[in-house]
N, C-alpha and C. Protein backbone atom coordinates (compact mmCIF):
# COMPACT_ATOMS: atom_id res chain seq x y z
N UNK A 1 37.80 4.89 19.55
CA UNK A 1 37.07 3.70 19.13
C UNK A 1 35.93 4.11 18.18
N UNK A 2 35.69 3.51 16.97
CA UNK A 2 34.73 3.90 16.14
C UNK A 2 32.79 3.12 16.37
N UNK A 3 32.56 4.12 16.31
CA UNK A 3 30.83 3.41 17.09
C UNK A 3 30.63 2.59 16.13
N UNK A 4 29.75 2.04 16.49
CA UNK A 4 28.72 0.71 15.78
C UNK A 4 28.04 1.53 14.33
N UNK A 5 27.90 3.02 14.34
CA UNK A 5 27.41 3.46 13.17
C UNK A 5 28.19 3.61 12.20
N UNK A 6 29.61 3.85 12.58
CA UNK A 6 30.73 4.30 12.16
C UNK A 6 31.00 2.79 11.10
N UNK A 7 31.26 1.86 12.16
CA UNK A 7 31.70 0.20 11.28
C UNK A 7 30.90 -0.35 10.21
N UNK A 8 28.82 0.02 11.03
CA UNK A 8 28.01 -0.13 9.92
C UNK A 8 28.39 0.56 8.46
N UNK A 9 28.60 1.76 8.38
CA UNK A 9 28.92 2.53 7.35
C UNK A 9 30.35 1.74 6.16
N UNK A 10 31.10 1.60 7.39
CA UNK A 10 32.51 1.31 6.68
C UNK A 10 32.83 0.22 6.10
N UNK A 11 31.61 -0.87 6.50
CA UNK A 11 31.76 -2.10 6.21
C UNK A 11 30.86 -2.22 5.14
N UNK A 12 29.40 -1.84 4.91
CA UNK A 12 28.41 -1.56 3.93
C UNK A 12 29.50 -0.86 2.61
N UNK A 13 29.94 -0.03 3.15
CA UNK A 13 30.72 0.71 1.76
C UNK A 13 31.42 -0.43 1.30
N UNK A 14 32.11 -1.25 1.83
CA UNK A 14 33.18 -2.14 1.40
C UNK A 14 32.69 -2.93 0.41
N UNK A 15 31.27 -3.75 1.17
CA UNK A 15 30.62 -4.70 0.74
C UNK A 15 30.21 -4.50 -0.54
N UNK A 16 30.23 -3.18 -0.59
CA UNK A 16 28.88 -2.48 -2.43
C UNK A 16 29.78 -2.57 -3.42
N UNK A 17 30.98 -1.79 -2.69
CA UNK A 17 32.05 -1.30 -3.83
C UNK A 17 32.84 -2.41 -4.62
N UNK A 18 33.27 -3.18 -3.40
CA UNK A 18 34.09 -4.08 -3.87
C UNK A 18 33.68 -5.64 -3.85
N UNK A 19 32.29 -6.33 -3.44
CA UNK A 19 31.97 -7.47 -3.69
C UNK A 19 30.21 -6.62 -4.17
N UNK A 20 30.31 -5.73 -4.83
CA UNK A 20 29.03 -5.76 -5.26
C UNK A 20 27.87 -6.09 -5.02
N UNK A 21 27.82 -5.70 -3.72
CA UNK A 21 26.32 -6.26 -2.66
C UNK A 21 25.37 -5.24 -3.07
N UNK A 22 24.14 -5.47 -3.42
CA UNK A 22 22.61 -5.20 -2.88
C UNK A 22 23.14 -4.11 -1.60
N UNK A 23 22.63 -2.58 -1.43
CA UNK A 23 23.06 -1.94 -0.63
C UNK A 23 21.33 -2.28 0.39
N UNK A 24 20.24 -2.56 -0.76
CA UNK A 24 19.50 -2.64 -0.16
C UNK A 24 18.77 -4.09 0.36
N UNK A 25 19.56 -5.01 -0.11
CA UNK A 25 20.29 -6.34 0.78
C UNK A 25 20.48 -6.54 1.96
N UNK A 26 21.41 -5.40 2.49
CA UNK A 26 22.19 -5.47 3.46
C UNK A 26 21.59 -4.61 4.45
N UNK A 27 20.82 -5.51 5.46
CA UNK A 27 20.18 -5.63 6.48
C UNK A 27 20.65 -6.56 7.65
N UNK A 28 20.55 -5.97 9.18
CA UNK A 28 20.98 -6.29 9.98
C UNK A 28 21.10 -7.77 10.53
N UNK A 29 19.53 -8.36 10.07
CA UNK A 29 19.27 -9.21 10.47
C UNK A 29 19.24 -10.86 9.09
N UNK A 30 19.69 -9.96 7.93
CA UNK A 30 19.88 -10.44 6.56
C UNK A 30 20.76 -11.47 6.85
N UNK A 31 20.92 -12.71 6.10
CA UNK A 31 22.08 -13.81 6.27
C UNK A 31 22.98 -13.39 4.84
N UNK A 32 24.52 -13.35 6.27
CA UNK A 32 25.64 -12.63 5.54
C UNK A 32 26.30 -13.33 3.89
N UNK A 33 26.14 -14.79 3.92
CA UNK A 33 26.44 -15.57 3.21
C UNK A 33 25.48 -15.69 1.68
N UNK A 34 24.50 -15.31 2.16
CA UNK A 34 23.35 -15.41 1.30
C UNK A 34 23.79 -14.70 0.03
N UNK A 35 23.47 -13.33 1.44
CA UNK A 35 23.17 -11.83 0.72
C UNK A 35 24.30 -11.74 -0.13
N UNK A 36 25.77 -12.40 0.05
CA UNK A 36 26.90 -11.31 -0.21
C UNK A 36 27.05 -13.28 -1.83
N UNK A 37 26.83 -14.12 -1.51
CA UNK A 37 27.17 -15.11 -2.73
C UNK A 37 28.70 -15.34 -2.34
N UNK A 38 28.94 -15.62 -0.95
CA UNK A 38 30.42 -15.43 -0.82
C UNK A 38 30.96 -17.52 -0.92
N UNK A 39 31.92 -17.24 -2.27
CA UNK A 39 33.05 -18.66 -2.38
C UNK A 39 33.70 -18.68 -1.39
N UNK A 40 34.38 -19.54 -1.41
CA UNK A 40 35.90 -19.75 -0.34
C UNK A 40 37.22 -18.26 -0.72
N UNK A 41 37.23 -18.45 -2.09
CA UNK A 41 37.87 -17.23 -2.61
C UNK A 41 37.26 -15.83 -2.32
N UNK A 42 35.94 -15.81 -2.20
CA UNK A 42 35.43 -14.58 -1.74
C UNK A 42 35.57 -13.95 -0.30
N UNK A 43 36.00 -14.83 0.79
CA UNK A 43 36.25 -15.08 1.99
C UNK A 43 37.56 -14.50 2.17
N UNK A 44 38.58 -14.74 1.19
CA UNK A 44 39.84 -14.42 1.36
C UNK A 44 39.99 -12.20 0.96
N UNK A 45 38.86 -12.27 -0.20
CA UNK A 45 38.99 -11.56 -0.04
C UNK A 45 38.40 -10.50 0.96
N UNK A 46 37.42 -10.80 1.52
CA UNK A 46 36.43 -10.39 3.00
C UNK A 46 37.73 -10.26 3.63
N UNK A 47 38.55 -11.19 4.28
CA UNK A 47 39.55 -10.85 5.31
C UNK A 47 40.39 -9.75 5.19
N UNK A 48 40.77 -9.59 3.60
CA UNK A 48 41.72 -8.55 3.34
C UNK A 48 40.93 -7.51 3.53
N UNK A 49 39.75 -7.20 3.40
CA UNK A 49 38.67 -5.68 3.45
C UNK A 49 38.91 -5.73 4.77
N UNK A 50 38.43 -6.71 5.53
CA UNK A 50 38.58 -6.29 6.59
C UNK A 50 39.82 -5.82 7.88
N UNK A 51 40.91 -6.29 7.15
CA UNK A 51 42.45 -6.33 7.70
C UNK A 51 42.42 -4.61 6.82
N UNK A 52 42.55 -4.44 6.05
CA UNK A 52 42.65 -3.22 5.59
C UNK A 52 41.75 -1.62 6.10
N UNK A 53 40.40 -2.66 6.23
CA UNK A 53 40.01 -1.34 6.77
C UNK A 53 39.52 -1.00 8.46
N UNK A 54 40.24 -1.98 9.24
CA UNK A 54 40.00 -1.93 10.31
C UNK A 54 40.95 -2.25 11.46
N UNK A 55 42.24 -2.65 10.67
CA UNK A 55 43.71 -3.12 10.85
C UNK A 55 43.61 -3.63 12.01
N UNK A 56 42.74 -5.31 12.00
CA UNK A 56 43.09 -6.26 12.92
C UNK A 56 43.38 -7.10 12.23
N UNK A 57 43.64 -8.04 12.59
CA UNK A 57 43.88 -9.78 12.20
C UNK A 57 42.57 -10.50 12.34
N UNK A 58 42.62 -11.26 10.94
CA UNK A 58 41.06 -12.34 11.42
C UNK A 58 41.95 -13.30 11.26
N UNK A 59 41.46 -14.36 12.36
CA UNK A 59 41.70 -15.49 12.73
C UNK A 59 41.07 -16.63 11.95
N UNK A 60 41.62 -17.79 11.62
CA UNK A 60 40.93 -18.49 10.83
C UNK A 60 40.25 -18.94 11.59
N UNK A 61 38.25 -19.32 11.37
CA UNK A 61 37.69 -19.96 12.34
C UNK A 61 36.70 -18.86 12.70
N UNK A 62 37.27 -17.50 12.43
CA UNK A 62 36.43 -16.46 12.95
C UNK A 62 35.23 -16.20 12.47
N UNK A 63 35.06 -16.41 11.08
CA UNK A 63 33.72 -16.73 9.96
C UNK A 63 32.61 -17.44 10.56
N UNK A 64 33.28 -18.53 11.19
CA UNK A 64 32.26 -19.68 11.36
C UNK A 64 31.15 -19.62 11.94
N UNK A 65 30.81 -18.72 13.06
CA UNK A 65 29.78 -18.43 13.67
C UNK A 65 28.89 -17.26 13.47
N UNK A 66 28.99 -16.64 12.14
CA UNK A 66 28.66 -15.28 11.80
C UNK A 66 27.69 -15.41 11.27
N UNK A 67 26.78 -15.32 11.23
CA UNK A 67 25.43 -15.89 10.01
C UNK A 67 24.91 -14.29 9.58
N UNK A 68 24.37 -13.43 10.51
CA UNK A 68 24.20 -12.59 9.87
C UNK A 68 24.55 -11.03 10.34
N UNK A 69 24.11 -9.89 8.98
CA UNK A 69 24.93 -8.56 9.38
C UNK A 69 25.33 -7.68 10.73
N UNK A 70 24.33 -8.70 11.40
CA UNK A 70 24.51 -7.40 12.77
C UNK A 70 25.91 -8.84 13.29
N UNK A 71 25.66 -10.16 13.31
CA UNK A 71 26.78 -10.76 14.17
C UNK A 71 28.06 -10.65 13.35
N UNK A 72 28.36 -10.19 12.33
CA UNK A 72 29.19 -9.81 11.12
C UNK A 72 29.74 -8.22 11.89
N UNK A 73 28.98 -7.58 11.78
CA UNK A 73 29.47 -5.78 12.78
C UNK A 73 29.92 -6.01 14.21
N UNK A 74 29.04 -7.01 15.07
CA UNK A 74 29.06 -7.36 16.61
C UNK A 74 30.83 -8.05 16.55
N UNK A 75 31.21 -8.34 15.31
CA UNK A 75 32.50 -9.43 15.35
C UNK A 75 33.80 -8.29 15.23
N UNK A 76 33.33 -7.31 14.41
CA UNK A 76 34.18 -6.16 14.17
C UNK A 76 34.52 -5.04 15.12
N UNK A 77 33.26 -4.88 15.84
CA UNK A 77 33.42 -4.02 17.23
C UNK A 77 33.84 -5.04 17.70
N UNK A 78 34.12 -5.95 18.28
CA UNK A 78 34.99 -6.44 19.72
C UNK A 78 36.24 -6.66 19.23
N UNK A 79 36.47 -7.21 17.95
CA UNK A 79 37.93 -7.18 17.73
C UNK A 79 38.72 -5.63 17.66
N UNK A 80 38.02 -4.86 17.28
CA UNK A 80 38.33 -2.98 17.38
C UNK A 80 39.26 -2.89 18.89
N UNK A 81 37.76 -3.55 19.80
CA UNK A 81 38.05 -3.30 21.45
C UNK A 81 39.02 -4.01 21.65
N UNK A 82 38.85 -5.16 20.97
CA UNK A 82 40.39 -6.32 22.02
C UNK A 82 41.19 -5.79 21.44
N UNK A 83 41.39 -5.03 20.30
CA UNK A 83 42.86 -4.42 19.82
C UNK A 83 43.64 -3.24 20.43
N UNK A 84 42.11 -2.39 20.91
CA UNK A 84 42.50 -1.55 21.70
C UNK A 84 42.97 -1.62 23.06
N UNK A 85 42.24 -2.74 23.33
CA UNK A 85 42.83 -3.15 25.14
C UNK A 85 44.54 -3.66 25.15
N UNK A 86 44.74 -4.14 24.10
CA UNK A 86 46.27 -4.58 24.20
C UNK A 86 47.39 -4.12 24.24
């Protein structure tokens, strides 16, 4: 299972490289929507970063309650775990 420092890292990289985030933006307690300027189209591509680099499934619906970076990481570690429990 990859720690919480591990996802911080992997997900920050994602965010810089490929939606061009503020590295120094991206703070725990930062609002995810804000910081990142994310469309509906930008969303689609969020799911694929995240299906790719963490090989779960996001559920549609799963966005909705995420406001900011740490509940954005907190969403990525438990889906890690429920993937692993199965």
């Amino acid at each position: 299972m990859k720690s919480m420092n591990e996802i911080i890292s992997i997900t920050n990289s994602f965010l810089v490289d490929e939606f061009e985030a503020d590295a120094d933006a991206i703070k725990p307690k930062a609002d995810l929507k804000v910081v990142l300027d994310l469309d509906s189209l930008d969303y689609i591509d969020l799911v694929v970063a995240l299906e790719n680099n963490f090989h779960f499934k996001v559920q549609p619906g799963d966005f909705a309650p995420l406001v900011t970076f740490q509940d954005f990481y907190n969403y990525i570690e438990s889906q890690i775990a429920r993937k692993e429990t199965v």
